[in-house]
Protein backbone atom coordinates (compact mmCIF):
# COMPACT_ATOMS: atom_id res chain seq x y z
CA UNK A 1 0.00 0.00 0.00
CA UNK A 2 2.89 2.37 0.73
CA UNK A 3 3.27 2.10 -3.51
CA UNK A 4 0.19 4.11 -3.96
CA UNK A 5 1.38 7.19 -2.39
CA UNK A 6 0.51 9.53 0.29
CA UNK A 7 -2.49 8.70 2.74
CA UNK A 8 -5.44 11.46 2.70
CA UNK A 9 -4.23 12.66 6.41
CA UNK A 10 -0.99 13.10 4.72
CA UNK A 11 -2.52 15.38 2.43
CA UNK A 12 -4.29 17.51 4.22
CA UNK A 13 -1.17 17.72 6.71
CA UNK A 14 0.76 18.78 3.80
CA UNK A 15 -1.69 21.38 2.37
CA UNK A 16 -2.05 22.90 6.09
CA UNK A 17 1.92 23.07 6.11
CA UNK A 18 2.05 24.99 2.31
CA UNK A 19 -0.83 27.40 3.69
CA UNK A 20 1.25 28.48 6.88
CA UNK A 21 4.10 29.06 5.03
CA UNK A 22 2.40 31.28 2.93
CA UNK A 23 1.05 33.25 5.55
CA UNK A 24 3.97 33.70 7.39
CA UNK A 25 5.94 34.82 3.63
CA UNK A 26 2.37 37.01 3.68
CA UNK A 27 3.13 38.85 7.40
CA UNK A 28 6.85 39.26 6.84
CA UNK A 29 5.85 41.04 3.49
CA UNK A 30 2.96 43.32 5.46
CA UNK A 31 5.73 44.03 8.11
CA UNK A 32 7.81 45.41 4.94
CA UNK A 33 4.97 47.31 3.51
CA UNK A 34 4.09 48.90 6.71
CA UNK A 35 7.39 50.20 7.22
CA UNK A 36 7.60 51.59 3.69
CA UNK A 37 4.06 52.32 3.83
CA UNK A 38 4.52 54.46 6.83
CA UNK A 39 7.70 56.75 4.70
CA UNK A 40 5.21 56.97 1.45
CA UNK A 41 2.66 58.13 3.72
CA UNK A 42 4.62 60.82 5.66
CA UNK A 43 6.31 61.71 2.16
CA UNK A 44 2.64 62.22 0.87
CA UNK A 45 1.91 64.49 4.38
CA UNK A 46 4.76 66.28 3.27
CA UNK A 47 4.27 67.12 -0.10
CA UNK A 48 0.49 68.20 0.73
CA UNK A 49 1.55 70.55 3.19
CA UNK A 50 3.88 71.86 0.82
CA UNK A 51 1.46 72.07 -2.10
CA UNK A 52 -0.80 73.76 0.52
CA UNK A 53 1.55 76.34 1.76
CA UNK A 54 2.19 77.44 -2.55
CA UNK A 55 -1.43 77.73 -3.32
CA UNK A 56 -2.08 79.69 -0.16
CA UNK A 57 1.34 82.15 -1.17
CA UNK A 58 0.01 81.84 -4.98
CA UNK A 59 -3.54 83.10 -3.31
CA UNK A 60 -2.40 86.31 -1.40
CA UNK A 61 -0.10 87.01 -4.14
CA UNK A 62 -3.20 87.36 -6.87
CA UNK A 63 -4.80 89.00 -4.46
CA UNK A 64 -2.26 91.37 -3.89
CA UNK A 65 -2.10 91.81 -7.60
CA UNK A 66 -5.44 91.93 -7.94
CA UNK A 67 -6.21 94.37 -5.47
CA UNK A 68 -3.30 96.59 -7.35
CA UNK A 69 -5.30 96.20 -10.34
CA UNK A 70 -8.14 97.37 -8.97
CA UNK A 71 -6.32 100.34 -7.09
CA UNK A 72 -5.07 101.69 -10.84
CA UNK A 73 -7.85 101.23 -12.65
CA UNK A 74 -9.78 103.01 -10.09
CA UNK A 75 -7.42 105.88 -10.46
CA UNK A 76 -7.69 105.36 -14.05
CA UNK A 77 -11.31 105.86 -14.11
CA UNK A 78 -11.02 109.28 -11.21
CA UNK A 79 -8.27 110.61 -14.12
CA UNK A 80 -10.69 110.66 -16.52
CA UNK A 81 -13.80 111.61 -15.03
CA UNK A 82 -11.02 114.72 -14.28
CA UNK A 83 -10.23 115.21 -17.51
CA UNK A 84 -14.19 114.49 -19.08
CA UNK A 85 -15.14 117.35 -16.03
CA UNK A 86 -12.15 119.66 -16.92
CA UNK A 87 -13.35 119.48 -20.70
CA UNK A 88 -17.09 120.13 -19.94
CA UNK A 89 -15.69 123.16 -18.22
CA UNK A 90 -13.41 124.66 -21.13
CA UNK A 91 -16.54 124.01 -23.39
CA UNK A 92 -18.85 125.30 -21.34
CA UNK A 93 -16.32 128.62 -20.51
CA UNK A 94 -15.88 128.51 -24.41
CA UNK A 95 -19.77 129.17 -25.22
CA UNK A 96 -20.39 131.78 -22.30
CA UNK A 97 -17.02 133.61 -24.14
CA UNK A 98 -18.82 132.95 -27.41
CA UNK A 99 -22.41 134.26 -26.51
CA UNK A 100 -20.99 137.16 -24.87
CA UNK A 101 -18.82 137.93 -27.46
CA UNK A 102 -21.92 137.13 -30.01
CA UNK A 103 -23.75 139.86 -27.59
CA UNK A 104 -21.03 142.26 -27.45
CA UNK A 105 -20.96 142.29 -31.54
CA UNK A 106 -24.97 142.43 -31.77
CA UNK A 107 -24.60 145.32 -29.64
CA UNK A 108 -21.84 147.18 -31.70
CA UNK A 109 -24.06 146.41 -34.81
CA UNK A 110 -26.48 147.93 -32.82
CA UNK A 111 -25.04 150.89 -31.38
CA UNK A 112 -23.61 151.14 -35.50
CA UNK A 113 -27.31 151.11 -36.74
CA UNK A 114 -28.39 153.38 -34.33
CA UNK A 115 -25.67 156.07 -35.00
CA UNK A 116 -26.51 155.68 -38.80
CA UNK A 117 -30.07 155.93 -38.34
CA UNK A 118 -29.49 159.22 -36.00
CA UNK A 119 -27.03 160.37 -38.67
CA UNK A 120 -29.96 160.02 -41.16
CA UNK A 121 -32.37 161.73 -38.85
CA UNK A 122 -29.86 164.91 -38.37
CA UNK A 123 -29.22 164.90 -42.11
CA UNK A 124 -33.28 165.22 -42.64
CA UNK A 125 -33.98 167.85 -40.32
């Protein structure tokens, strides 16, 4: 009988034996991996932080810029509301100097008419 080959104790003893091994190849493995696992993991920390710290810099400095922008266009805009003011008033100065000078020459035409008409009237009489 010993021709035939192992017994079906045997087997299972056998089987049992191959599955422990594996498990223990399995732990000594998961010790590894912790220990690595535990330096990717901190290295990931790490880099996060990092990453966190630039976006918060990039953040306050677009802000900054931002806020820059917004100072000069703002005194972009006061400039020329200035200047739009400033040239309402040189046109507006320009047509009260135009319709007084317009009533200054209506009056000399006037005053002209007047001393030809009374020059008339003296020649008549």
């Amino acid at each position: 009988m010993a021709l035939k080959g192992p017994s079906f104790a045997e087997r299972l003893q056998t089987a049992a034996k191959a599955k422990q091994t594996q498990l223990e190849k399995i732990r000594v493995t998961a010790l590894a991996n912790d220990a690595q696992y535990a330096e990717r993991q901190a290295a990931r920390v790490a880099t996060a932080k990092a990453r966190q710290i630039r976006t918060a810099e990039r953040k306050s400095a677009n802000r900054v810029t931002a806020e820059r922008r917004d100072a000069e266009r703002t005194a972009e805009k006061a400039g020329q509301a200035r200047a739009v003011a400033e040239e309402k008033a040189r046109k507006d100065a320009e047509r009260v100097a135009q319709v007084e000078a317009d009533a200054a020459l209506k009056r000399d035409q006037k005053a002209a008419r007047d001393s030809k008409y009374a020059a008339r009237k003296a020649r008549q009489k």
